[in-house]
Protein backbone atom coordinates (compact mmCIF):
# COMPACT_ATOMS: atom_id res chain seq x y z
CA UNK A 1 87.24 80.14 80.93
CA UNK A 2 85.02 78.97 83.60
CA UNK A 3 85.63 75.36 83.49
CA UNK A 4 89.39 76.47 84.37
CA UNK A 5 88.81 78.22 86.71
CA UNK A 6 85.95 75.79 87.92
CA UNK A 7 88.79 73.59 89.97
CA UNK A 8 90.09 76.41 91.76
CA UNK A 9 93.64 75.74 90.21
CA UNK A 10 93.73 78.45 87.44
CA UNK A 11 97.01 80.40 87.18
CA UNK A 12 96.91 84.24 87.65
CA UNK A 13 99.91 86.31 87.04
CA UNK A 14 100.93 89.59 88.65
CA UNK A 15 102.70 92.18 86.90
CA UNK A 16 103.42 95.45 89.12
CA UNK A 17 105.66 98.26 89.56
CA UNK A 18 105.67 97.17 92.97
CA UNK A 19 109.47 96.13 93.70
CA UNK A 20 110.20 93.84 96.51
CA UNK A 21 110.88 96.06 99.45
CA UNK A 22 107.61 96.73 100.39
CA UNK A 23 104.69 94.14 101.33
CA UNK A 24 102.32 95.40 98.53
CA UNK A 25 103.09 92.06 96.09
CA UNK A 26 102.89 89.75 99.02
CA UNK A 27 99.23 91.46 100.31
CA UNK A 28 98.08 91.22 96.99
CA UNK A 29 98.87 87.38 96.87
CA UNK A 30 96.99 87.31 100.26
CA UNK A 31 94.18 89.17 99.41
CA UNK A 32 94.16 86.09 96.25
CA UNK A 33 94.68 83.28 98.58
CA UNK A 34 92.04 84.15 100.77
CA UNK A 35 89.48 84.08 98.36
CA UNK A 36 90.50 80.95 96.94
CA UNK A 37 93.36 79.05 98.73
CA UNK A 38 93.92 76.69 95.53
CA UNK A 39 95.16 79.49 93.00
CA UNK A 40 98.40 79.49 91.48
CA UNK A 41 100.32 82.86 91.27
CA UNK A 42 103.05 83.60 89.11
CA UNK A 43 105.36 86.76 89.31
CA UNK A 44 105.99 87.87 85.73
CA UNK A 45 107.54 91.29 87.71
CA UNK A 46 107.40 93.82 90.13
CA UNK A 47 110.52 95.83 88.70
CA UNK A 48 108.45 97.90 86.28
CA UNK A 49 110.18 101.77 86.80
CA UNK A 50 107.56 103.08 88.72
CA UNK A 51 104.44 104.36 86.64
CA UNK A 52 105.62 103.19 83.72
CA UNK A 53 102.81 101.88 81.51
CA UNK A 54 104.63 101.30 78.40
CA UNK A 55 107.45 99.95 80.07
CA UNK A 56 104.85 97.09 81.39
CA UNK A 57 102.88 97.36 78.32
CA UNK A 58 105.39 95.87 76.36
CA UNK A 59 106.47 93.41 79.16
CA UNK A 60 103.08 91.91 79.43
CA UNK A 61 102.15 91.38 75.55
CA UNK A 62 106.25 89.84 75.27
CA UNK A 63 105.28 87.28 78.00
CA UNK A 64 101.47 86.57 78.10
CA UNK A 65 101.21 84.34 75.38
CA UNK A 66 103.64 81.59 77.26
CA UNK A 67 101.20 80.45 80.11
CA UNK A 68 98.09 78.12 79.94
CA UNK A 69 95.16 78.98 78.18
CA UNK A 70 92.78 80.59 80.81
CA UNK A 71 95.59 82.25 82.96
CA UNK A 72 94.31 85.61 84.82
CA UNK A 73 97.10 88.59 84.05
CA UNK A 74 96.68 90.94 86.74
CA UNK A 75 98.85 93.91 85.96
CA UNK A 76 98.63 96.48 88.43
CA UNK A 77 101.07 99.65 87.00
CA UNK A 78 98.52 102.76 87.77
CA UNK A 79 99.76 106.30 88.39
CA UNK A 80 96.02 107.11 87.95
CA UNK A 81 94.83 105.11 91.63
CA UNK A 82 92.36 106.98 93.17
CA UNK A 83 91.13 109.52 89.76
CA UNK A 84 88.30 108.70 87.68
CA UNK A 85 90.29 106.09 85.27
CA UNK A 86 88.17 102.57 85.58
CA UNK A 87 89.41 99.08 86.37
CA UNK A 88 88.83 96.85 83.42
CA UNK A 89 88.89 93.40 82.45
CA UNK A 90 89.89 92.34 78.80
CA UNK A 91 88.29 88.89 77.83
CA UNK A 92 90.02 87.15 75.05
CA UNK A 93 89.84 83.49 73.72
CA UNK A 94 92.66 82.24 75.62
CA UNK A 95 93.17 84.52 78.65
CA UNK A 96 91.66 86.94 81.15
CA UNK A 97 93.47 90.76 81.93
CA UNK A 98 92.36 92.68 84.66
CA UNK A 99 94.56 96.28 84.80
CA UNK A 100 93.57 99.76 85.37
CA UNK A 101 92.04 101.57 81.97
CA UNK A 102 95.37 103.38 81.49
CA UNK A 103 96.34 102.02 77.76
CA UNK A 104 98.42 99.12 79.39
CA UNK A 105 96.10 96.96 78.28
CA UNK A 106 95.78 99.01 74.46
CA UNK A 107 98.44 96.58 72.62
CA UNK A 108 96.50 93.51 73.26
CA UNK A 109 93.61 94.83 73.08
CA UNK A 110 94.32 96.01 69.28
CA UNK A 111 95.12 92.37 68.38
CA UNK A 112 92.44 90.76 69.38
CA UNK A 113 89.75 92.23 67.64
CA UNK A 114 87.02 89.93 69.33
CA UNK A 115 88.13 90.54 72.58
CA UNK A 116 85.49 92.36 75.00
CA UNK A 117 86.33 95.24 77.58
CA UNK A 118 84.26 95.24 80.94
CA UNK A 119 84.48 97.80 82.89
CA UNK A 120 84.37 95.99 86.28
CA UNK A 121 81.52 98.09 88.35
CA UNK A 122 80.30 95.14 90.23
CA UNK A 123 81.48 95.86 93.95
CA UNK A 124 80.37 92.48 95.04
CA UNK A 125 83.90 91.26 94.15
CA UNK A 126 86.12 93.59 95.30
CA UNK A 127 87.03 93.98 99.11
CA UNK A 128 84.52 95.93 101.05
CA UNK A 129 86.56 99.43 101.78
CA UNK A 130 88.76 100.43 98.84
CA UNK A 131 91.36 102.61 99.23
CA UNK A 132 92.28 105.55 97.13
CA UNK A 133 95.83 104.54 96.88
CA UNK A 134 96.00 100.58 96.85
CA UNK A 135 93.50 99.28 94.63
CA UNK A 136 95.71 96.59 93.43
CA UNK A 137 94.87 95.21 96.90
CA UNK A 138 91.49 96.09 97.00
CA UNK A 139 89.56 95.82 93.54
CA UNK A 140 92.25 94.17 91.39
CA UNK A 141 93.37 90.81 93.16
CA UNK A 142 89.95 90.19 94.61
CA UNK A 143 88.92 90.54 90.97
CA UNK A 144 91.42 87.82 89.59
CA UNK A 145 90.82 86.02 92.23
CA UNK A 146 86.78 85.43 91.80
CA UNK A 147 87.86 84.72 88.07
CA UNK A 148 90.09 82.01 89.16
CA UNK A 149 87.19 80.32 90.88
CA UNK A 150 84.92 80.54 87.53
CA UNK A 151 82.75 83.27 88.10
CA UNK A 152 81.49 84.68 84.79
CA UNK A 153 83.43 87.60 83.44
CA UNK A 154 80.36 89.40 82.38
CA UNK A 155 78.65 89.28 85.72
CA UNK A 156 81.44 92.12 86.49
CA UNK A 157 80.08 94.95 84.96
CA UNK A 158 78.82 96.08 81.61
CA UNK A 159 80.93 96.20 78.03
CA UNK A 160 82.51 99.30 76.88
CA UNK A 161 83.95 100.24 73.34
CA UNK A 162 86.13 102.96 74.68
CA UNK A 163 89.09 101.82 76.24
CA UNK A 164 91.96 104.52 76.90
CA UNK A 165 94.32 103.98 73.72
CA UNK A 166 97.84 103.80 74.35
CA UNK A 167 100.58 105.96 72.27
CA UNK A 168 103.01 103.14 71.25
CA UNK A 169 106.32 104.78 69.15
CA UNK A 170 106.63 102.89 65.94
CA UNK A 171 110.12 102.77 63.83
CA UNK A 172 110.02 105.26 60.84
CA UNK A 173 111.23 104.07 57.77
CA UNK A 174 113.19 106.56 55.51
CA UNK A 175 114.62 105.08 52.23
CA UNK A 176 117.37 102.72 53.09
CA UNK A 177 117.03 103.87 56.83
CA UNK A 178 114.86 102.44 59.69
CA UNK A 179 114.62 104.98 62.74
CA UNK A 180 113.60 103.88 66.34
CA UNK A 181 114.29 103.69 69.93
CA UNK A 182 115.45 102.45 73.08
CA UNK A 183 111.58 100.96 74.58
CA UNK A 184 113.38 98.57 77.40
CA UNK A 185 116.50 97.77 79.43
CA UNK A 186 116.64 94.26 80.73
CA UNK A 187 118.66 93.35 83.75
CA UNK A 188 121.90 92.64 81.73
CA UNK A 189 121.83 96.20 80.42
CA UNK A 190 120.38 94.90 76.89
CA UNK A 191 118.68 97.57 75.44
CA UNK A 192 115.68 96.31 73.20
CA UNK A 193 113.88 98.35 71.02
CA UNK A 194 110.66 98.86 69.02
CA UNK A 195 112.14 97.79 65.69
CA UNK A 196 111.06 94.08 65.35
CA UNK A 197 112.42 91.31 63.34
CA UNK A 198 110.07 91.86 60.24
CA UNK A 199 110.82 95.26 59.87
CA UNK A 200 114.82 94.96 60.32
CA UNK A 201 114.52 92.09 57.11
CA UNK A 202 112.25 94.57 54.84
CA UNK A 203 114.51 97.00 55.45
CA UNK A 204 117.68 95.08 54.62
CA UNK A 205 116.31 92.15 51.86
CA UNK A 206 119.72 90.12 52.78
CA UNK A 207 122.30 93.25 52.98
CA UNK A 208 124.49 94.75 55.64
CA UNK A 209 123.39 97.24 58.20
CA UNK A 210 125.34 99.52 60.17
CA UNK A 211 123.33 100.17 63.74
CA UNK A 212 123.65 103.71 65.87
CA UNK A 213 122.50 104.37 69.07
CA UNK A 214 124.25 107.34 70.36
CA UNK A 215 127.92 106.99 70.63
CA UNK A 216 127.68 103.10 69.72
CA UNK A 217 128.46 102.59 66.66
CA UNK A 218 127.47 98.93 65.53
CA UNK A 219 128.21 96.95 61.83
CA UNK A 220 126.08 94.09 61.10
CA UNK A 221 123.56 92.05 63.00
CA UNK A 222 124.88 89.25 65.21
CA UNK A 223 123.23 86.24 65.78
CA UNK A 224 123.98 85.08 69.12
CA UNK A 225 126.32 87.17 72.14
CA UNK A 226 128.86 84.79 71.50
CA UNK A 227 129.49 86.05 67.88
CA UNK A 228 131.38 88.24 69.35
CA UNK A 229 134.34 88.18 71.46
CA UNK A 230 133.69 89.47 75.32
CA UNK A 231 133.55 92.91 76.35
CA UNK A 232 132.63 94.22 72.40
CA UNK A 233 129.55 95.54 71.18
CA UNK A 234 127.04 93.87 68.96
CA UNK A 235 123.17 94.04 67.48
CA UNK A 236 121.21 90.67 67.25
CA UNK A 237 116.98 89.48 67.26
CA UNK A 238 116.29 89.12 70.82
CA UNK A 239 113.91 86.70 72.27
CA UNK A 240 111.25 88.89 72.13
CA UNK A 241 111.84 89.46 68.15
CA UNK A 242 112.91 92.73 68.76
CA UNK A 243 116.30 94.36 68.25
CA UNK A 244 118.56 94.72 71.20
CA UNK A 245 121.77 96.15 71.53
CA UNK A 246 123.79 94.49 74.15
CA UNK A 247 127.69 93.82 75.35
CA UNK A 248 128.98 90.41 75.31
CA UNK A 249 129.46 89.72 78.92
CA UNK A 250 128.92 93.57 79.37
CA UNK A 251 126.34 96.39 79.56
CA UNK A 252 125.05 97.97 77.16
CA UNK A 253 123.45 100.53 78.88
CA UNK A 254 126.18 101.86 81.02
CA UNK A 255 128.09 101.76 77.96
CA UNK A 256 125.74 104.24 75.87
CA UNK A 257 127.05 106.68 78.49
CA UNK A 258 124.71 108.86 81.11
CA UNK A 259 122.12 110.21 80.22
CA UNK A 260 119.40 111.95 81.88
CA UNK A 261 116.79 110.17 81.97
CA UNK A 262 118.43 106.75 80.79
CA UNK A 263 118.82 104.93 77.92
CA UNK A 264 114.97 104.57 77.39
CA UNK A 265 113.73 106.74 74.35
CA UNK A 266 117.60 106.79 72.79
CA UNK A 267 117.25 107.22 69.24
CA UNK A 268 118.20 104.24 67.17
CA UNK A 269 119.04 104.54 63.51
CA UNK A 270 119.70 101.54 61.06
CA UNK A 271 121.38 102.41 57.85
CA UNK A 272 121.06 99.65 55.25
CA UNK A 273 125.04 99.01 54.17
């Protein structure tokens, strides 16, 4: 990791609940620049619902793996500013994570069994006043940004072995039915869920499924939008090897219907044909 970040030129990402409207993605960047004018940043997003740590959970593990070895993820969704929840920094083999101890970090963490948690004490690197309310500005980026010059991770603070575990819904497999849900929208109105391409081919060993999700009503899995013909319905493995309903040149979401809350948490059910 240090010899990356060694030449000043390391990449960190930023992953926020942020939006666009407001200056706190661009401060952030500033806050990075100024500590070392030669860093790269790349926006994974900023259009997290607000809060929503499983919502960028599942964003961040779909899209970390895709950047240089020694990127910094910086992922700044924290309802819990301000409380006694710590800023940590996951070190793995190939990549950095510095996020509030909320259980955003908890899927990643889980994989990588040799990975070390730091809880990041060492005030030396953050900005000299910290805020109660921005500390995506004020411990975070100054963080990722010391990292991106090569300091040592461990200098940071000390290792923990209790980071805050994050309740991820699995699918639940009944007989010749998988149950799920509705984890994501993307911006097309896709909805992706938590059933994954491994358990949609135990489940069906070569057979025909018939997909529900409310009142969509779904036969067979497609395997690209344009199996279908535009404006109709359809089920197929998403990029992220994860089930998605979506519309061809529609919207999925607005056509499950409205719902209170939206379409995340709807109950999928796969019935094997």
């Amino acid at each position: 990791m240090g010899s990356v970040g060694a030449r000043g030129t390391a990449f960190i990402t930023l992953l926020t609940d942020f939006g666009l409207t407001d200056p706190y993605v661009g401060i952030m960047k500033g806050v990075i620049l100024g500590i070392n004018p030669k860093a790269c940043i790349v926006d994974i997003s900023h259009q997290i619902d607000p809060g929503h740590i499983l919502q960028a959970s599942f964003i961040l593990k779909e899209a970390f793996p895709y950047f240089p070895k020694g990127t910094i993820h910086t992922i700044v969704v924290d309802p819990g500013v301000g409380s006694e929840r710590r800023a940590i920094l996951l070190v793995t083999e190939d990549y950095l994570f510095v996020a509030p101890d909320n259980g955003l970090l908890w899927p990643i963490i889980s994989e990588h069994k040799n990975g070390k948690v730091i809880h990041l004490t060492e005030a030396r690197f953050f900005r000299p006043c910290i805020s109660d309310t921005f500390h995506g500005r004020d411990i975070f980026a100054p963080v990722a940004a010391h990292l991106s010059l090569g300091q040592e991770p461990f200098d940071m603070g000390p290792i923990i072995n209790d980071p805050l575990p994050l309740r991820i819904p699995e699918p639940k497999r009944r007989g010749h039915q998988l149950e799920g849900q509705v984890i994501r929208i993307d911006r097309f109105g896709n909805l992706i869920t938590n059933i994954d391409k491994k358990a949609l081919e135990e489940l069906l060993q070569g057979r025909d499924c018939i997909v529900q999700v409310g009142s969509i009503q779904i036969k067979g899995v497609s395997r690209t939008y344009a199996d279908v013909s535009s404006g109709k319905e359809l089920v197929l493995i998403g990029s992220s090897e994860h089930l998605e309903i979506a519309v061809n040149q529609g919207n999925a979401r607005e056509r499950l219907g409205p719902r209170p809350s939206g379409a995340i948490g709807a109950r999928v059910v796969i019935k094997r044909a």
